[in-house]
PDB file of N, CA and C in Angstrom:
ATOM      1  N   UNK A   1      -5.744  -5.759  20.370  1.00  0.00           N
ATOM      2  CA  UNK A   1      -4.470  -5.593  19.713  1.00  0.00           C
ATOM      3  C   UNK A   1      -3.397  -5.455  20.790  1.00  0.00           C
ATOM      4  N   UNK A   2      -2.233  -6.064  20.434  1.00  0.00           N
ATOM      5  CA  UNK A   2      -1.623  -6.567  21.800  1.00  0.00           C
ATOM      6  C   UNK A   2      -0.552  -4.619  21.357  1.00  0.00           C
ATOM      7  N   UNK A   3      -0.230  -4.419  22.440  1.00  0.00           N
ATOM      8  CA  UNK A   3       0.686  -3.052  22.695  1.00  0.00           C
ATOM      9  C   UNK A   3       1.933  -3.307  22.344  1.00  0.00           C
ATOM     10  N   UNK A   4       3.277  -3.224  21.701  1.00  0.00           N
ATOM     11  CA  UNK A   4       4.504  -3.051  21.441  1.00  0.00           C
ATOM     12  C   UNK A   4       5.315  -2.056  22.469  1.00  0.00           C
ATOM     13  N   UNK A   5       6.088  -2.850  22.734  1.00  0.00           N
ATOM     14  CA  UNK A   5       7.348  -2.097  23.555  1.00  0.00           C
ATOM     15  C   UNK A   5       7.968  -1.196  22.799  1.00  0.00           C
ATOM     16  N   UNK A   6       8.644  -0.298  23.217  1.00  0.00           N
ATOM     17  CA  UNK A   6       9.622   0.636  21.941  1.00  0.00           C
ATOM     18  C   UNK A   6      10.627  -0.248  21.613  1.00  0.00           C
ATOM     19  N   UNK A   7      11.203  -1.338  22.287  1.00  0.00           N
ATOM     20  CA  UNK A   7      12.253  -2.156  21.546  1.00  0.00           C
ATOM     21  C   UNK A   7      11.723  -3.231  20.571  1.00  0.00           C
ATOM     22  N   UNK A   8      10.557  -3.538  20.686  1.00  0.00           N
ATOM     23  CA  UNK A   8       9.986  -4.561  20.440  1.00  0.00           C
ATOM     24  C   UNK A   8      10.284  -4.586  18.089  1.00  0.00           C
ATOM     25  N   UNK A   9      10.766  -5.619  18.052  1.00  0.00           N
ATOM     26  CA  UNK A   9      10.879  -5.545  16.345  1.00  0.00           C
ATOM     27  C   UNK A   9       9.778  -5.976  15.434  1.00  0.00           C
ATOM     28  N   UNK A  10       9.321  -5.410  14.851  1.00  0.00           N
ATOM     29  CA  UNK A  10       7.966  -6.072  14.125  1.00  0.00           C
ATOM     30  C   UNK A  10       8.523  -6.805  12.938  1.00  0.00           C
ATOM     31  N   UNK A  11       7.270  -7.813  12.332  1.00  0.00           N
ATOM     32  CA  UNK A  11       7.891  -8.360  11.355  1.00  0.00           C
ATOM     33  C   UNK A  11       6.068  -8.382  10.428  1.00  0.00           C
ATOM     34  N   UNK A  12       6.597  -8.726   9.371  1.00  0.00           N
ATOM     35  CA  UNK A  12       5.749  -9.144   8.130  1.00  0.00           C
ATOM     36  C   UNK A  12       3.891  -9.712   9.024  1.00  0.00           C
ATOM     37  N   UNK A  13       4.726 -10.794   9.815  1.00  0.00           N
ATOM     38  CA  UNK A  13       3.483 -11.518  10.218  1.00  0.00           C
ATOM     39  C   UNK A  13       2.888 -10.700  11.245  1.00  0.00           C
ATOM     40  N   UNK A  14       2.959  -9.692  11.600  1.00  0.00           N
ATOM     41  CA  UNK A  14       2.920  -9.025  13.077  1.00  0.00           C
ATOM     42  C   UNK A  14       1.793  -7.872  11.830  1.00  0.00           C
ATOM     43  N   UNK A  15       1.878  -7.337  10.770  1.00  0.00           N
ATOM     44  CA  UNK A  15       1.024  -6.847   9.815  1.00  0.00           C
ATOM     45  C   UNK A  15      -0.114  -7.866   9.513  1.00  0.00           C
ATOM     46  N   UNK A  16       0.395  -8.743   8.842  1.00  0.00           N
ATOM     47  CA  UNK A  16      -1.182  -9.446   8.834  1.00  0.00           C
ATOM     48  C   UNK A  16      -1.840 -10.053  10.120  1.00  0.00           C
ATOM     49  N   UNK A  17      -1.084 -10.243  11.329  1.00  0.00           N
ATOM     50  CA  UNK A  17      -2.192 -10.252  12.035  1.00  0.00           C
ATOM     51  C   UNK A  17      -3.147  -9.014  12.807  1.00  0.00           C
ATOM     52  N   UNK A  18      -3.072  -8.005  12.115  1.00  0.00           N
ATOM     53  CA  UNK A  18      -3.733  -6.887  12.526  1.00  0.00           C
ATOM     54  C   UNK A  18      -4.910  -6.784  12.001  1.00  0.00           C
ATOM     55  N   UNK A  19      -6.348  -6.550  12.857  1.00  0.00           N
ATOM     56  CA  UNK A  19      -7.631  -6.836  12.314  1.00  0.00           C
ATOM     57  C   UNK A  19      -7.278  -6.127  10.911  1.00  0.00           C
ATOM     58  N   UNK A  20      -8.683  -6.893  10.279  1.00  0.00           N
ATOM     59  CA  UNK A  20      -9.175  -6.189   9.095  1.00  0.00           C
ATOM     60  C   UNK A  20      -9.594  -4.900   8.911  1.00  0.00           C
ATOM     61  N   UNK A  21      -9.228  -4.554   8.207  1.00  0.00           N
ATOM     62  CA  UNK A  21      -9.433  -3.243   8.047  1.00  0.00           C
ATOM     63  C   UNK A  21      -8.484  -1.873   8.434  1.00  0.00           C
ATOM     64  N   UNK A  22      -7.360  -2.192   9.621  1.00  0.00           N
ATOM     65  CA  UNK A  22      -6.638  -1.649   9.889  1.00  0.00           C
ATOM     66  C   UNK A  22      -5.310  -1.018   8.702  1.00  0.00           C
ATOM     67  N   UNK A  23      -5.231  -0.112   8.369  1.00  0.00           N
ATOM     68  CA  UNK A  23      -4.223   0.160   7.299  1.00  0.00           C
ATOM     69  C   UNK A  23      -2.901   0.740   7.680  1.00  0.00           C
ATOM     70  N   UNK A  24      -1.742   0.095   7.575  1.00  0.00           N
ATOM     71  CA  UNK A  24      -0.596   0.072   8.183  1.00  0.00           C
ATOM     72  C   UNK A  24       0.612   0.045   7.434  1.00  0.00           C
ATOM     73  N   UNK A  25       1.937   0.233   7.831  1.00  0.00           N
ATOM     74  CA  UNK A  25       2.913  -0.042   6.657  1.00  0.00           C
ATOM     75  C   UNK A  25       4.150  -0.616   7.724  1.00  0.00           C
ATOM     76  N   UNK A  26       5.246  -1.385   7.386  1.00  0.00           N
ATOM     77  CA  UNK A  26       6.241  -2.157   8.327  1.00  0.00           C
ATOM     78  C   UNK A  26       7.256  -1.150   7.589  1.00  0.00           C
ATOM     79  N   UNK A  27       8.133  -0.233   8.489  1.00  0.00           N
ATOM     80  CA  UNK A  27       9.134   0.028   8.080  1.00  0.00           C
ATOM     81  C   UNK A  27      10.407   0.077   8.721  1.00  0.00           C
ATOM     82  N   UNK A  28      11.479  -0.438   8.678  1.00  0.00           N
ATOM     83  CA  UNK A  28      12.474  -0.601   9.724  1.00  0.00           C
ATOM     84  C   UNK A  28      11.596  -1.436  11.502  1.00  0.00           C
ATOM     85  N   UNK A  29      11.021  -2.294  11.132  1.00  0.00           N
ATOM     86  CA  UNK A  29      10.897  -2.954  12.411  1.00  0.00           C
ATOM     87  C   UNK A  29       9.872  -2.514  12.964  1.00  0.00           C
ATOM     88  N   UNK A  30       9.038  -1.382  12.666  1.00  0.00           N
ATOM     89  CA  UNK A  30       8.118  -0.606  12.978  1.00  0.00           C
ATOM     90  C   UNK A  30       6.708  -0.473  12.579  1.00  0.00           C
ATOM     91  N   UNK A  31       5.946  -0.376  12.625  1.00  0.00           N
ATOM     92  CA  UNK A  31       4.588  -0.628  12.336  1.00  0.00           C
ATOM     93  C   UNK A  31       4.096   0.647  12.413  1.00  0.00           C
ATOM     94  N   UNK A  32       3.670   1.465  11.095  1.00  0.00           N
ATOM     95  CA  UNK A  32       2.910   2.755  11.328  1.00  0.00           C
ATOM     96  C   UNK A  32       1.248   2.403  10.485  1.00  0.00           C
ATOM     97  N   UNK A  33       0.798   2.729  11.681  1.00  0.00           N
ATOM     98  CA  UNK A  33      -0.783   3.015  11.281  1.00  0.00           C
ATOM     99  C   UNK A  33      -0.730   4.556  10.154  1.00  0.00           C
ATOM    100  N   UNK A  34      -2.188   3.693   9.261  1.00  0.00           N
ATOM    101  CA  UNK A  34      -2.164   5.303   8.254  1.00  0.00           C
ATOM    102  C   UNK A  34      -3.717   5.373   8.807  1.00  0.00           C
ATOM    103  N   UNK A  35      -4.511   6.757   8.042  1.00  0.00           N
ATOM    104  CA  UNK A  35      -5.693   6.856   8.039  1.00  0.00           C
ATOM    105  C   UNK A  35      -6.222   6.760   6.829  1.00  0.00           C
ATOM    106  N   UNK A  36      -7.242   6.608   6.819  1.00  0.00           N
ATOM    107  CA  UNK A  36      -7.742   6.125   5.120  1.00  0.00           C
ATOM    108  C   UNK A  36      -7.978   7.335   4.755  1.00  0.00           C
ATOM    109  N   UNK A  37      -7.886   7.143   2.927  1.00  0.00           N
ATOM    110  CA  UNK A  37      -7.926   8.046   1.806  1.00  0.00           C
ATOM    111  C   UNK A  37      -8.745   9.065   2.583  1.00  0.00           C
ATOM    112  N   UNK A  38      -8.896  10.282   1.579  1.00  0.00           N
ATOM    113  CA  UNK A  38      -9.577  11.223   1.924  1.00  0.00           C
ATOM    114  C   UNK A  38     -10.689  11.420   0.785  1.00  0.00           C
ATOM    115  N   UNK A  39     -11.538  12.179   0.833  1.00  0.00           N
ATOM    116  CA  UNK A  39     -12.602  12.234  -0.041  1.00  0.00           C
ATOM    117  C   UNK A  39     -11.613  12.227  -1.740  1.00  0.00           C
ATOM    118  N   UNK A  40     -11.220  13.595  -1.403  1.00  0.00           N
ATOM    119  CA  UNK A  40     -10.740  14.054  -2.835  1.00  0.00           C
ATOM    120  C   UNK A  40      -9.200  13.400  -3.564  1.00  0.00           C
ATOM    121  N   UNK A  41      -8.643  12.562  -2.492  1.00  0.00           N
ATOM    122  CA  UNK A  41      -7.729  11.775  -2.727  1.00  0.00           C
ATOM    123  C   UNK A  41      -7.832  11.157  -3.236  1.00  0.00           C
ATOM    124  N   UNK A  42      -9.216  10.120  -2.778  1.00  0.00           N
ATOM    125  CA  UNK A  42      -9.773   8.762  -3.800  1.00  0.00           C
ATOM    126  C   UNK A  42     -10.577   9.530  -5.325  1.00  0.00           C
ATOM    127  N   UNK A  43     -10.816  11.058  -5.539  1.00  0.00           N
ATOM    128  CA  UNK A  43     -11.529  11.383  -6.600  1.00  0.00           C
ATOM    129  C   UNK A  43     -10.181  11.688  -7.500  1.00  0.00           C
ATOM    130  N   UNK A  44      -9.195  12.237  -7.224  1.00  0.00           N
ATOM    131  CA  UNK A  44      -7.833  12.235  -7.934  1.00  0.00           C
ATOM    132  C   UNK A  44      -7.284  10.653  -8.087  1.00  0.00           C
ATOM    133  N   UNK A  45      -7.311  10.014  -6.945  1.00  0.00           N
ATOM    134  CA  UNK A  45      -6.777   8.125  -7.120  1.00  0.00           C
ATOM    135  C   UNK A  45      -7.605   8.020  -8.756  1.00  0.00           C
ATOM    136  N   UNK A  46      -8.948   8.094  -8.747  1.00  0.00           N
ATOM    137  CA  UNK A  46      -9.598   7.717  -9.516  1.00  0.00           C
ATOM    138  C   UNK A  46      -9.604   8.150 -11.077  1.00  0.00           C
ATOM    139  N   UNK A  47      -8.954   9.318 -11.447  1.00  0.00           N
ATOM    140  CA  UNK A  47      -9.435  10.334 -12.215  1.00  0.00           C
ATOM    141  C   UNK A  47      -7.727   9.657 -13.083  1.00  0.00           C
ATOM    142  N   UNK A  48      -6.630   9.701 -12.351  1.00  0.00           N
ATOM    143  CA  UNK A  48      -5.291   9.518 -12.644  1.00  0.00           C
ATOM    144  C   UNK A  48      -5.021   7.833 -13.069  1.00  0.00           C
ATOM    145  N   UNK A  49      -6.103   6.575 -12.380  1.00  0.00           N
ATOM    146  CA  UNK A  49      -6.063   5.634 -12.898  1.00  0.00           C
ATOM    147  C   UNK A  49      -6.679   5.210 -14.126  1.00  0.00           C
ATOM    148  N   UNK A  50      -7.793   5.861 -14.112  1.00  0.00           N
ATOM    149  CA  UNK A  50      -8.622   6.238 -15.279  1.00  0.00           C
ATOM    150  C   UNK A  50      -7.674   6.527 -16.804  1.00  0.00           C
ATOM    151  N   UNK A  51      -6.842   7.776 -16.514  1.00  0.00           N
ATOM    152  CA  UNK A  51      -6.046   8.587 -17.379  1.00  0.00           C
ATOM    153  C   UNK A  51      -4.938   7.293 -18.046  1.00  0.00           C
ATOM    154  N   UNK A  52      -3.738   6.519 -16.814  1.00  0.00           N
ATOM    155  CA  UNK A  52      -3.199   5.526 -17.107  1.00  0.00           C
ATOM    156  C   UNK A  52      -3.567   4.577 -17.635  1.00  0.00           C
ATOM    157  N   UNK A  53      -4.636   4.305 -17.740  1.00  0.00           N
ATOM    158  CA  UNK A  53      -5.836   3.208 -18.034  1.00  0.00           C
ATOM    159  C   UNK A  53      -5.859   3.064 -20.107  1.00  0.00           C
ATOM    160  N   UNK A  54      -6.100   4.217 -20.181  1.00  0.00           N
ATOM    161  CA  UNK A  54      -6.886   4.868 -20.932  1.00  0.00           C
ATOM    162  C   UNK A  54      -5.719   4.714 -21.927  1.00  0.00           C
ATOM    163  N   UNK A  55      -4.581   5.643 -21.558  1.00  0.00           N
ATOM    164  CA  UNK A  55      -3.121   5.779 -22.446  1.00  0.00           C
ATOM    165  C   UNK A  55      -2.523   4.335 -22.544  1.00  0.00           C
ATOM    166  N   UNK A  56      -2.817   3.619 -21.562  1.00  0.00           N
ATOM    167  CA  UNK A  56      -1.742   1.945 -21.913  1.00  0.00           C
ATOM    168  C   UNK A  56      -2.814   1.124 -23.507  1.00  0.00           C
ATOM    169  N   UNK A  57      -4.265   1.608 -22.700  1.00  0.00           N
ATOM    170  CA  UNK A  57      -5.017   0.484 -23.850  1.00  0.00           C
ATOM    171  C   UNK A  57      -4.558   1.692 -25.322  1.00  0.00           C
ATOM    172  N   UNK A  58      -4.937   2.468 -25.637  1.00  0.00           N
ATOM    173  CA  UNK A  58      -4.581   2.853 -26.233  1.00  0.00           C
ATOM    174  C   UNK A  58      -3.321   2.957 -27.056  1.00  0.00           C
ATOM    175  N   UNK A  59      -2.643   3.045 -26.400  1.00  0.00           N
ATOM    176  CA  UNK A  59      -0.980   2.506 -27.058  1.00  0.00           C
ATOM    177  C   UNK A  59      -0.376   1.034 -26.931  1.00  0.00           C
ATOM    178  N   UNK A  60      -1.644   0.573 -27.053  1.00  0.00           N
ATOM    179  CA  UNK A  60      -1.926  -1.242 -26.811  1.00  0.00           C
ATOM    180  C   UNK A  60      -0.257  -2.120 -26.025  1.00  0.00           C
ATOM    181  N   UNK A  61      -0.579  -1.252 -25.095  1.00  0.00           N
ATOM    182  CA  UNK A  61       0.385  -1.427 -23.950  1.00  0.00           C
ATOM    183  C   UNK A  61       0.209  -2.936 -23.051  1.00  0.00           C
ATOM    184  N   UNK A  62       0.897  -3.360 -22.810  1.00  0.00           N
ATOM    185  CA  UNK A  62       1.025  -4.701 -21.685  1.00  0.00           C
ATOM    186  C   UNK A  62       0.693  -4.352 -20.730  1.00  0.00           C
ATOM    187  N   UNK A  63       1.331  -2.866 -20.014  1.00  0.00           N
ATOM    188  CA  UNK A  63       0.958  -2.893 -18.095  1.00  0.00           C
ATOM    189  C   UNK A  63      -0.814  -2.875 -18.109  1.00  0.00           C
ATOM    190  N   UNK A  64      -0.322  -3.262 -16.642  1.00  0.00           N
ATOM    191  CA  UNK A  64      -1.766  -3.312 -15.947  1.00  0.00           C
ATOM    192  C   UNK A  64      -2.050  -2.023 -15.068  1.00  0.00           C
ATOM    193  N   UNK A  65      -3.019  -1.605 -14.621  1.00  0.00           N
ATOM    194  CA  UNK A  65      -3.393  -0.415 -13.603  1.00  0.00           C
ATOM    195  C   UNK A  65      -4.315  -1.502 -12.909  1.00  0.00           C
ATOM    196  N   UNK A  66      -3.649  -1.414 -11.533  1.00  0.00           N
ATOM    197  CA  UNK A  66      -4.501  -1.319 -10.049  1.00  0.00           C
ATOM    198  C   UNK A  66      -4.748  -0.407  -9.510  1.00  0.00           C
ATOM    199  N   UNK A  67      -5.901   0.077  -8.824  1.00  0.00           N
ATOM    200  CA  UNK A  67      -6.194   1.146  -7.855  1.00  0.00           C
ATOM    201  C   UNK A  67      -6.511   0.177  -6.448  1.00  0.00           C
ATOM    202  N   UNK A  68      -7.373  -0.709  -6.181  1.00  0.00           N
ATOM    203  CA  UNK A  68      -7.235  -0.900  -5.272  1.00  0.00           C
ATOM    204  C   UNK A  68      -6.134  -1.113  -4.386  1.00  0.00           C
ATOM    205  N   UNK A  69      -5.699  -1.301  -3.234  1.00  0.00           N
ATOM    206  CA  UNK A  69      -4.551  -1.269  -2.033  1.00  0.00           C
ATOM    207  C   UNK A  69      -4.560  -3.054  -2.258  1.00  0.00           C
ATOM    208  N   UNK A  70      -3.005  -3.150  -2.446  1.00  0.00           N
ATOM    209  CA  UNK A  70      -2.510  -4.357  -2.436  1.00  0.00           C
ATOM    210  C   UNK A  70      -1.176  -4.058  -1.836  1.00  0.00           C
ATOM    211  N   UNK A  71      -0.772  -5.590  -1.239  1.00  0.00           N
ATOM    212  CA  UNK A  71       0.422  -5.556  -0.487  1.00  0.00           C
ATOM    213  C   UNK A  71       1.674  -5.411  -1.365  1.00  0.00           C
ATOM    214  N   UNK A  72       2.629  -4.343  -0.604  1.00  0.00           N
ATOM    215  CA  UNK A  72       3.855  -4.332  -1.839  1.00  0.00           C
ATOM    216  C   UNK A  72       4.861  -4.554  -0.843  1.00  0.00           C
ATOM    217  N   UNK A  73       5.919  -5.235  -1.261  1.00  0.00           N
ATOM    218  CA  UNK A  73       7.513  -5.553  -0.204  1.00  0.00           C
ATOM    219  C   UNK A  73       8.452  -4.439  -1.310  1.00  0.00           C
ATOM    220  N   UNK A  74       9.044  -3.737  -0.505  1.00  0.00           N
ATOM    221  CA  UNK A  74      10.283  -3.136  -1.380  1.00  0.00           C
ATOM    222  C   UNK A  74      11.611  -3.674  -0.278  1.00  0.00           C
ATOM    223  N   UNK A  75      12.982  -4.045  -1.012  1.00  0.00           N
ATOM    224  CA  UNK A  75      14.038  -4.619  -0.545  1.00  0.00           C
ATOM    225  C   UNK A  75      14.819  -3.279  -0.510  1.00  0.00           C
ATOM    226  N   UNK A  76      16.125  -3.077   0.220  1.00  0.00           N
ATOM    227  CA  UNK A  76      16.924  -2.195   0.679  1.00  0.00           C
ATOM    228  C   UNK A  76      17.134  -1.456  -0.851  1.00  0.00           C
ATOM    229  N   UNK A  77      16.863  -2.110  -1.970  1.00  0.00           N
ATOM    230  CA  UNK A  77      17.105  -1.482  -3.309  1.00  0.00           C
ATOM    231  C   UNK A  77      16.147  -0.894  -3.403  1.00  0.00           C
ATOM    232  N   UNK A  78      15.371  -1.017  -3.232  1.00  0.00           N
ATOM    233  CA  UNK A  78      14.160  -0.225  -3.299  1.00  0.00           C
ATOM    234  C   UNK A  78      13.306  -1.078  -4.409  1.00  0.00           C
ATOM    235  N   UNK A  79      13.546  -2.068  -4.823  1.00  0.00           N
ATOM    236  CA  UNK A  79      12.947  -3.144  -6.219  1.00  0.00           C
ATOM    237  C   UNK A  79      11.595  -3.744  -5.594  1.00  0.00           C
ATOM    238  N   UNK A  80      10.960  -3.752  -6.505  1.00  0.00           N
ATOM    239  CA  UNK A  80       9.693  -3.882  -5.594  1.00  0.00           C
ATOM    240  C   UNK A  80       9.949  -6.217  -5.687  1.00  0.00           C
ATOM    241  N   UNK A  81       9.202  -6.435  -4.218  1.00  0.00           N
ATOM    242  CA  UNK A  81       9.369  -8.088  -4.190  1.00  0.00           C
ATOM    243  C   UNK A  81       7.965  -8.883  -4.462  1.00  0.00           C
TER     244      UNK A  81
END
């Protein structure tokens, strides 16, 4: 993994070329590494998608629930892209 200067600007493509598996977020030009879930994080992730899950079919709702990690762009509005 190549090293970044402190001036250096990151972009979109500078995220996906980071091995697999690496979990990261681009914010202002910047690239922050995260650490993965924690035990009881993913047992609450799980318990709360479950719950949303549960209330949409039930109120024969349109949205969808994802839990797995998918890529999201938010614009200066904050609107997701």
């Amino acid at each position: 993994m190549e090293v970044l200067e402190k001036e250096d600007i990151c972009t979109i493509e500078d995220i996906y070329d980071l091995p697999d598996g690496i979990r990261a977020e681009l914010m202002d030009g910047k690239i922050y590494y995260m650490a993965p879930p924690s035990w009881s994080h993913q047992k609450i992730s799980s318990n709360l998608h479950n719950q949303i899950y549960n209330y949409i079919k039930e109120s024969n709702g349109q949205c969808e629930v994802l839990a797995a990690p998918f890529a999201v762009f938010l614009d200066d509005d904050l609107n997701y892209a």
